[in-house]
Protein backbone atom coordinates (compact mmCIF):
# COMPACT_ATOMS: atom_id res chain seq x y z
CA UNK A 1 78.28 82.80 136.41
CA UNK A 2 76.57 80.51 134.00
CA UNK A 3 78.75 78.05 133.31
CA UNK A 4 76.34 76.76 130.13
CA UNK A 5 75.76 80.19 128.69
CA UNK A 6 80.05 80.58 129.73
CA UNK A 7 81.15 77.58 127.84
CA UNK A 8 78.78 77.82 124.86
CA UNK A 9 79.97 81.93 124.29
CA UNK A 10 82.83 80.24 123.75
CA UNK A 11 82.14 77.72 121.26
CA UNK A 12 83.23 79.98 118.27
CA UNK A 13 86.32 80.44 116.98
CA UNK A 14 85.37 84.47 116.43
CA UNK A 15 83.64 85.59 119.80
CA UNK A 16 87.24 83.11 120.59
CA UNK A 17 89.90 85.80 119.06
CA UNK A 18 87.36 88.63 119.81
CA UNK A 19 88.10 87.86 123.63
CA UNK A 20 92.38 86.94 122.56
CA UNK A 21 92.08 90.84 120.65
CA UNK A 22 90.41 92.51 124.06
CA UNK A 23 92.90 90.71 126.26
CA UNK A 24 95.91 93.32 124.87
CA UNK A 25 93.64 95.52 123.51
CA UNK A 26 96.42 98.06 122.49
CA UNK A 27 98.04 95.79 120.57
CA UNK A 28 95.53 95.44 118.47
CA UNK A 29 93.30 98.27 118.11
CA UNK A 30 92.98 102.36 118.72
CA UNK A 31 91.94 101.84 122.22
CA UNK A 32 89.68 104.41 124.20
CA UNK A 33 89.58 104.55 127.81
CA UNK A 34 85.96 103.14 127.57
CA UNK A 35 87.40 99.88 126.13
CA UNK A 36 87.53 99.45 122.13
CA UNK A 37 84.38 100.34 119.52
CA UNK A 38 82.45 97.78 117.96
CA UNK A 39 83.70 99.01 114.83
CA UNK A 40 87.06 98.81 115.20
CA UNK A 41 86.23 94.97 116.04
CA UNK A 42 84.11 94.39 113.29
CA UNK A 43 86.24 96.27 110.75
CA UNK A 44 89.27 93.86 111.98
CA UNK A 45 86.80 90.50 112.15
CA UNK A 46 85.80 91.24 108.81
CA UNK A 47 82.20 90.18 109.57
CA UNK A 48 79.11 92.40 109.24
CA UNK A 49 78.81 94.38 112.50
CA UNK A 50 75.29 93.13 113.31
CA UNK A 51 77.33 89.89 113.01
CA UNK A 52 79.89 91.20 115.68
CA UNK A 53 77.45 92.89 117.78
CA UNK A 54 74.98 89.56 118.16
CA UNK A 55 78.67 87.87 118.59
CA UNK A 56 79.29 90.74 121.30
CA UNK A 57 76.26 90.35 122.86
CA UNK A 58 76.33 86.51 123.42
CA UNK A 59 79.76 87.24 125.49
CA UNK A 60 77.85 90.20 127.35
CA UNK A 61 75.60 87.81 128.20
CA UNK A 62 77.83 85.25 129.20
CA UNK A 63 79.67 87.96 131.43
CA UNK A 64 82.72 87.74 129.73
CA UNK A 65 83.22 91.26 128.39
CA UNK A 66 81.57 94.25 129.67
CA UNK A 67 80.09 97.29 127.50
CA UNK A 68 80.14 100.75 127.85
CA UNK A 69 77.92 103.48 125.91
CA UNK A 70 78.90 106.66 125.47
CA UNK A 71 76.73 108.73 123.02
CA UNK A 72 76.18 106.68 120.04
CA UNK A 73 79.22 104.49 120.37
CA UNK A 74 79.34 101.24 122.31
CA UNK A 75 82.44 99.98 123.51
CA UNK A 76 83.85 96.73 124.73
CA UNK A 77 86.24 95.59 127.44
CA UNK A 78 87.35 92.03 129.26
CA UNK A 79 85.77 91.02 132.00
CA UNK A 80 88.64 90.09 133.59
CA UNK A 81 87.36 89.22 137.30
CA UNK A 82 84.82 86.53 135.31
CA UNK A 83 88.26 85.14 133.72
CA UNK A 84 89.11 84.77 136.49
CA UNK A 85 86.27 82.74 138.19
CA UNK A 86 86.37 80.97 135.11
CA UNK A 87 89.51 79.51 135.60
CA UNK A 88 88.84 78.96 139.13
CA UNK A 89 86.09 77.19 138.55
CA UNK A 90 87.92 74.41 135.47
CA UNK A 91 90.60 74.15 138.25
CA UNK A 92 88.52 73.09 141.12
CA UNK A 93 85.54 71.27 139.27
CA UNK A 94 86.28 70.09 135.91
């Protein structure tokens, strides 16, 4: 895990409630068992998708959510074992 690329993926208040919407997916989107479309999460971020997908990728990156591709759709999920590192890691270094 890179804590930089960790910390500054979560510098903005979107990629922020992107990650708080994926958490309970179901509560907040028509949820596939691939994980949720990038659509659905730009339609409901009211950003332009390329917008949502650089936004998407910079988490992806950061290993923070995890994609899936199934034919033309992508779709997104938690990473919820790096969540959990994460908070590992605040608690015993920071």
């Amino acid at each position: 895990m890179d804590q930089l690329e960790v910390f500054k993926a979560l510098s903005n208040k979107t990629r922020l409630q992107i990650l708080q919407w994926l958490k309970e997916p179901e509560k907040h989107f028509e949820v596939q068992a691939a994980g949720v479309c990038v659509g659905l999460i730009q339609k409901k971020a009211g950003l332009t998708q390329s917008t949502i997908s650089e936004y998407l990728s910079i988490l992806q990156r950061a290993g923070l959510v995890e994609a899936t591709r199934v034919g033309q759709w992508t779709y997104y999920k938690r990473n919820e074992d790096a969540f959990r590192k994460l908070g590992e890691l605040i608690s015993n270094t920071l």
